[in-house]
Protein backbone atom coordinates (compact mmCIF):
# COMPACT_ATOMS: atom_id res chain seq x y z
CA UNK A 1 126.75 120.56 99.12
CA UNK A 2 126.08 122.89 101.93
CA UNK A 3 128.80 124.68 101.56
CA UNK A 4 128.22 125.78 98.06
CA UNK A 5 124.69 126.72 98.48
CA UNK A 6 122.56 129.40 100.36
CA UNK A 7 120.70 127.94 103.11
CA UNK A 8 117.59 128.73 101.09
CA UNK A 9 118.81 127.24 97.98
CA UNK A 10 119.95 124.28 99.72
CA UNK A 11 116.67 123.56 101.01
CA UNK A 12 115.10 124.30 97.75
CA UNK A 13 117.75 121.34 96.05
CA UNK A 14 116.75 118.95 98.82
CA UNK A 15 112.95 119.62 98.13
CA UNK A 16 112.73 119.58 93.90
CA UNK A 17 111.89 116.11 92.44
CA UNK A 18 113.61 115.24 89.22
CA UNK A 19 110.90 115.67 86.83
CA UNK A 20 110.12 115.28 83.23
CA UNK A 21 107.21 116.84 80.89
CA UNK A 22 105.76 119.78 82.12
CA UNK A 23 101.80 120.86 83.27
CA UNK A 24 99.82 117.95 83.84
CA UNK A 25 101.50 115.27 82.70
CA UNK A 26 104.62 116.21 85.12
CA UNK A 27 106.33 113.17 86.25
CA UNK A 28 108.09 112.81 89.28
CA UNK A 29 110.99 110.18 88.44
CA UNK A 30 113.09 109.87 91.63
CA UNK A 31 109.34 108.95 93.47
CA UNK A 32 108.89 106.51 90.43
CA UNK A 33 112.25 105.11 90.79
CA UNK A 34 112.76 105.06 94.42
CA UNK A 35 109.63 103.58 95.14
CA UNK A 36 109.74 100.71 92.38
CA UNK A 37 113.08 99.46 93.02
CA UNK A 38 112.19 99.53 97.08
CA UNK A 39 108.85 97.49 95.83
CA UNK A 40 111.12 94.77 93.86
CA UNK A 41 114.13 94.53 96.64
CA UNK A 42 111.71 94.17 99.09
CA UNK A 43 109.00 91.58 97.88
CA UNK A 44 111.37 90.42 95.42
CA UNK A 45 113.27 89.13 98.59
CA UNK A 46 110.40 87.87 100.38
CA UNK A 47 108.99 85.84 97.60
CA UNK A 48 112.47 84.26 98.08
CA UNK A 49 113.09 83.67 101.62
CA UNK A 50 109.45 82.36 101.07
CA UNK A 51 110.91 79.62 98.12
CA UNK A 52 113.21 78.87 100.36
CA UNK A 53 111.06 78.63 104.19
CA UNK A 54 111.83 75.95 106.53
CA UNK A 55 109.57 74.26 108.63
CA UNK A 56 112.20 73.68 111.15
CA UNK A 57 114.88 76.50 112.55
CA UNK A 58 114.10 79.52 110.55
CA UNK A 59 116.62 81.76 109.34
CA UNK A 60 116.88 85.12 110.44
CA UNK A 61 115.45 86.64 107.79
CA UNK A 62 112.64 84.03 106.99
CA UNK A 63 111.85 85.04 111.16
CA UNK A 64 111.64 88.43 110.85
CA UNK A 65 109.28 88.41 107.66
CA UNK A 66 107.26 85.59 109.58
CA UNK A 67 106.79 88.31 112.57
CA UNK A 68 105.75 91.05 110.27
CA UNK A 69 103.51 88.86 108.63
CA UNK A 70 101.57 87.77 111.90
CA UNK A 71 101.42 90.55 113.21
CA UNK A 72 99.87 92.24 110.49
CA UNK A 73 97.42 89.27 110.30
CA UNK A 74 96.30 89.89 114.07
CA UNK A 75 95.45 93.59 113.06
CA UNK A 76 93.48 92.35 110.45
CA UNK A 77 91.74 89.33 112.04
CA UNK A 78 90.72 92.04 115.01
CA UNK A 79 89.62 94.78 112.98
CA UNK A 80 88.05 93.52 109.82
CA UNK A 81 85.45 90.76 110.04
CA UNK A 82 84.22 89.97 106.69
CA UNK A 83 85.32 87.59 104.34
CA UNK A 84 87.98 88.39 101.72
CA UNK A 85 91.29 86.65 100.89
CA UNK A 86 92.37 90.90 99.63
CA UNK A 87 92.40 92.73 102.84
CA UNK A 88 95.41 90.61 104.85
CA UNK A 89 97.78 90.63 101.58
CA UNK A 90 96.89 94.20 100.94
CA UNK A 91 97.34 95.08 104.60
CA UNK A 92 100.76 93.14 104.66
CA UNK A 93 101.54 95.33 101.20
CA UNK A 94 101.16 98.59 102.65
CA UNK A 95 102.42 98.94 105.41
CA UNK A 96 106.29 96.91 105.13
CA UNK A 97 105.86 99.23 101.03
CA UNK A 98 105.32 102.45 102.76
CA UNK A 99 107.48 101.68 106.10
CA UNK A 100 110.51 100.45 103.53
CA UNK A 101 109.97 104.12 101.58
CA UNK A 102 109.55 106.30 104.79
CA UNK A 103 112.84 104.63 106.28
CA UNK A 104 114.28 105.96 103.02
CA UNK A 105 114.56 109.32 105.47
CA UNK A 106 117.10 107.82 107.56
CA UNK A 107 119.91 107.91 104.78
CA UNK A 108 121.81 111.17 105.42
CA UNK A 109 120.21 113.70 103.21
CA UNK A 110 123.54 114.78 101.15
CA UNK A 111 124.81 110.85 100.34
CA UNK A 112 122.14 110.03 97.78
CA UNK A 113 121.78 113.60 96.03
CA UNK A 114 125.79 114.14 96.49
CA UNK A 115 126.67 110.38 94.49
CA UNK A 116 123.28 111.26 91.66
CA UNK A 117 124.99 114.56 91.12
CA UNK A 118 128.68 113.00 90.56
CA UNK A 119 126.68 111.74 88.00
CA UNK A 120 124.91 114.38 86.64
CA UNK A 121 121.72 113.67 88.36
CA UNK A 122 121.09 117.09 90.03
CA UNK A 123 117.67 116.49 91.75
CA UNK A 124 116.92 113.53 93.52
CA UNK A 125 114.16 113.53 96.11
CA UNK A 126 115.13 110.05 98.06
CA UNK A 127 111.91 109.82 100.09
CA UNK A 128 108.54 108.95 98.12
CA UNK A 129 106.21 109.78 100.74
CA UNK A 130 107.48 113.12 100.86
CA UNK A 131 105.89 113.32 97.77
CA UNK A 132 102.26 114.07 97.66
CA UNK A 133 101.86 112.64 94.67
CA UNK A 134 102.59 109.36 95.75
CA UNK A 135 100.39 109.17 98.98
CA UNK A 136 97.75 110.87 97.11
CA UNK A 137 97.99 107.61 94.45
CA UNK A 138 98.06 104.55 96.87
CA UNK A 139 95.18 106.96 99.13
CA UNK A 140 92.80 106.72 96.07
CA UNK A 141 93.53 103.58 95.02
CA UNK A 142 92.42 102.49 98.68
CA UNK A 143 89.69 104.42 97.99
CA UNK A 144 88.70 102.69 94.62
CA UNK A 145 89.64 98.98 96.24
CA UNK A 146 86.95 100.12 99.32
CA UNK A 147 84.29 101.13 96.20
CA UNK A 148 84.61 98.06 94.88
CA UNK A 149 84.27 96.09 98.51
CA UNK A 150 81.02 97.86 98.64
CA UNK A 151 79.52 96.62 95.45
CA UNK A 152 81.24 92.94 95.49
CA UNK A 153 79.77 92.87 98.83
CA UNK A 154 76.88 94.50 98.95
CA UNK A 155 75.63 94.35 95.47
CA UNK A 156 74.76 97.56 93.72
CA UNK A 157 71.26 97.68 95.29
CA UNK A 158 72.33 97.02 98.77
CA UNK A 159 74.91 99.73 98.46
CA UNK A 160 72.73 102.59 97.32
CA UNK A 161 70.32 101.91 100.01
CA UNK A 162 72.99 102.92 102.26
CA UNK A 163 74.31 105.20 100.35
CA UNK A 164 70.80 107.17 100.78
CA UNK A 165 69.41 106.23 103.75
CA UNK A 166 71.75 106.21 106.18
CA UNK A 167 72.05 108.03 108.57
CA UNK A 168 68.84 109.83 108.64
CA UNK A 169 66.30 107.06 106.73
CA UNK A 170 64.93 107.26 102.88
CA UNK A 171 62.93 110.61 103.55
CA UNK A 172 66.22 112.52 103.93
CA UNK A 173 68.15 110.65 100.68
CA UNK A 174 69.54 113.78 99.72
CA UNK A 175 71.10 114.61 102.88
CA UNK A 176 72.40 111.62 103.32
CA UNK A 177 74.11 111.38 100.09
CA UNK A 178 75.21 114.46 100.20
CA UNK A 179 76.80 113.42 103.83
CA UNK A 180 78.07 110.40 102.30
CA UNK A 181 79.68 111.96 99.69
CA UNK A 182 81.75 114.36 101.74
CA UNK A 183 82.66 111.35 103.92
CA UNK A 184 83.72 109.07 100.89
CA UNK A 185 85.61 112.06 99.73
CA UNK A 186 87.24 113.02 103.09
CA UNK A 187 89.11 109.03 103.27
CA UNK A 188 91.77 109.75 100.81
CA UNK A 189 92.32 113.11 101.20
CA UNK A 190 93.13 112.38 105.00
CA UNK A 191 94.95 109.57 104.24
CA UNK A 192 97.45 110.57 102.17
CA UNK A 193 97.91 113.95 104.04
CA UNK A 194 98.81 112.44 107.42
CA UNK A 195 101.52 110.56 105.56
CA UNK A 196 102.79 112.90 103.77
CA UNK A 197 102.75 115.87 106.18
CA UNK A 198 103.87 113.73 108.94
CA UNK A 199 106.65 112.23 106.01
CA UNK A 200 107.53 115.92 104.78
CA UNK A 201 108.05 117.78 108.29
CA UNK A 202 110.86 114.80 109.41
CA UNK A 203 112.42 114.88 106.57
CA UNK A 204 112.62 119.34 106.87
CA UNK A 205 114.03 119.08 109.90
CA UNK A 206 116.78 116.35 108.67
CA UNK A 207 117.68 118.95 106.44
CA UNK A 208 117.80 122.31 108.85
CA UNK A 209 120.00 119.40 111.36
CA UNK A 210 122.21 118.70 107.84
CA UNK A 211 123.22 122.89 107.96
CA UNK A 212 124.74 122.77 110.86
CA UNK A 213 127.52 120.60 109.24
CA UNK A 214 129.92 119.30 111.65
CA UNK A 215 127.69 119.99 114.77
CA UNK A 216 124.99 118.00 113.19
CA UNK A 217 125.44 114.72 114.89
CA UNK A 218 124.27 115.42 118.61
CA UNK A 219 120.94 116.52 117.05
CA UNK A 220 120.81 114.32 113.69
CA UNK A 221 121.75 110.64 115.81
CA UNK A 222 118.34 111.19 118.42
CA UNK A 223 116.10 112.59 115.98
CA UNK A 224 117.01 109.45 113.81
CA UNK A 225 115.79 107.11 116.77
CA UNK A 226 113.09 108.79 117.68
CA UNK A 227 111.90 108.95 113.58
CA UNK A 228 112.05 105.60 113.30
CA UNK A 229 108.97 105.61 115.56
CA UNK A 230 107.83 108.06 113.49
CA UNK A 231 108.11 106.17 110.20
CA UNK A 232 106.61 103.00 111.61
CA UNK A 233 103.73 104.85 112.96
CA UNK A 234 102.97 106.16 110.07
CA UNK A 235 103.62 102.82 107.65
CA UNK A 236 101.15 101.19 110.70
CA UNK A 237 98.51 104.27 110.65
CA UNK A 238 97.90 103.93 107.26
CA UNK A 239 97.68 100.47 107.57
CA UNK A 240 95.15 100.31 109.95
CA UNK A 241 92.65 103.34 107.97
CA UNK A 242 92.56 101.11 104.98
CA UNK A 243 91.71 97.94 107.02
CA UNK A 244 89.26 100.17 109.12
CA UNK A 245 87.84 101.05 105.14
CA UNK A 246 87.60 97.64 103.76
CA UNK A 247 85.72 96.47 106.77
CA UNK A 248 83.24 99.71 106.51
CA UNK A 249 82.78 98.54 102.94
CA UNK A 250 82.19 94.88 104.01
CA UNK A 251 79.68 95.50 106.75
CA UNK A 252 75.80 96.41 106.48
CA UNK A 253 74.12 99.11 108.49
């Protein structure tokens, strides 16, 4: 594909989603795609390795999903300490979801967009967190799960008293709404950023490797190890912020 593109167009074809509608109601189809069928191979086998779980010798697979699992749980038993049988499966959704779709960048970036354009697929963006759309959705619906933590546990009275008097007490409600509503707003925005900026610059400099053609592969093989550190951080990071969230939500000033 390099070869029959500028270097600028080629990085333009790695970097256009295949879309549909226009304005507005613009959707991105390769995220859609990508991301569902990751979400059904991936729990879709877990539910059954779980169906099928041992008591006695696990299987390889039923161990490794059994070490995700705890450790995940220890994140969550550390960092959140109210009570809600939510936060550890929601926890243990996001981050093996969103490390599954960031390892999506370790695929070579030609295979995938070379075999969709064989069949007349010409854009096909293979990572969904390089899509801002997508972090931006599972950011705010983090954000309107951690809403809804405050008022389940809270109650609606409990939560507009802190809504207006903290930090600074009752006789500063404004200010302290106004504070809480930059904060509140801030959570998302950061969230899905970090991902996707961290998501978007690997997978840039997969491409600028991928134009060097044959004298790719002493650059491409140690930035591959060292993203996969990269795309578990990230899966982990965002993780954590949403635990860190719930258990703001769940805890009184």
């Amino acid at each position: 594909m390099s070869s029959e593109l500028t270097t600028t167009g080629y990085i333009q074809h790695h970097l256009t989603n295949l879309t549909v509608g226009s304005g507005f109601w613009t959707w991105h189809l390769d995220t859609l795609i990508v991301s569902g069928l990751l979400g059904l191979i991936v729990f879709g086998g877990m539910a059954l390795v779980a169906r099928r779980a041992t008591s006695g010798l696990p299987s390889g697979w039923q161990n490794f999903i059994e070490m995700a699992v705890s450790l995940v749980d220890k994140q969550v038993k550390d960092t959140y300490h109210g009570k809600s049988e939510l936060v550890t499966p929601l926890a243990i959704t996001i981050f093996i979801w969103v490390f599954v779709m960031n390892a999506m960048d370790l695929i070579p970036v030609d295979f995938l967009p070379i075999t969709a354009g064989a069949a007349g697929v010409h854009y096909l963006k293979v990572v969904p967190t390089t899509d801002p759309n997508l972090t931006f959705a599972m950011s705010l619906s983090v954000f309107c799960i951690m809403i809804w933590m405050n008022f389940k546990v809270k109650g609606f009275g409990g939560f507009m008293h802190e809504v207006f008097s903290v930090p600074f007490g009752l006789k500063l409600a404004p200010i302290n709404f106004l504070f809480r509503v930059i904060e509140d707003i801030a959570k998302p925005i950061s969230l899905a950023l970090r991902l996707f900026g961290n998501m978007y610059a690997g997978e840039m400099v997969f491409i600028l490797i991928a134009l060097l053609g044959v004298w790719q592969l002493p650059l491409a093989l140690p930035w591959a190890l060292f993203h996969i550190l990269i795309i578990t951080l990230q899966a982990f990071v965002f993780m954590m912020l949403t635990v860190v969230y719930m258990s703001m939500a769940s805890e009184s000033h």
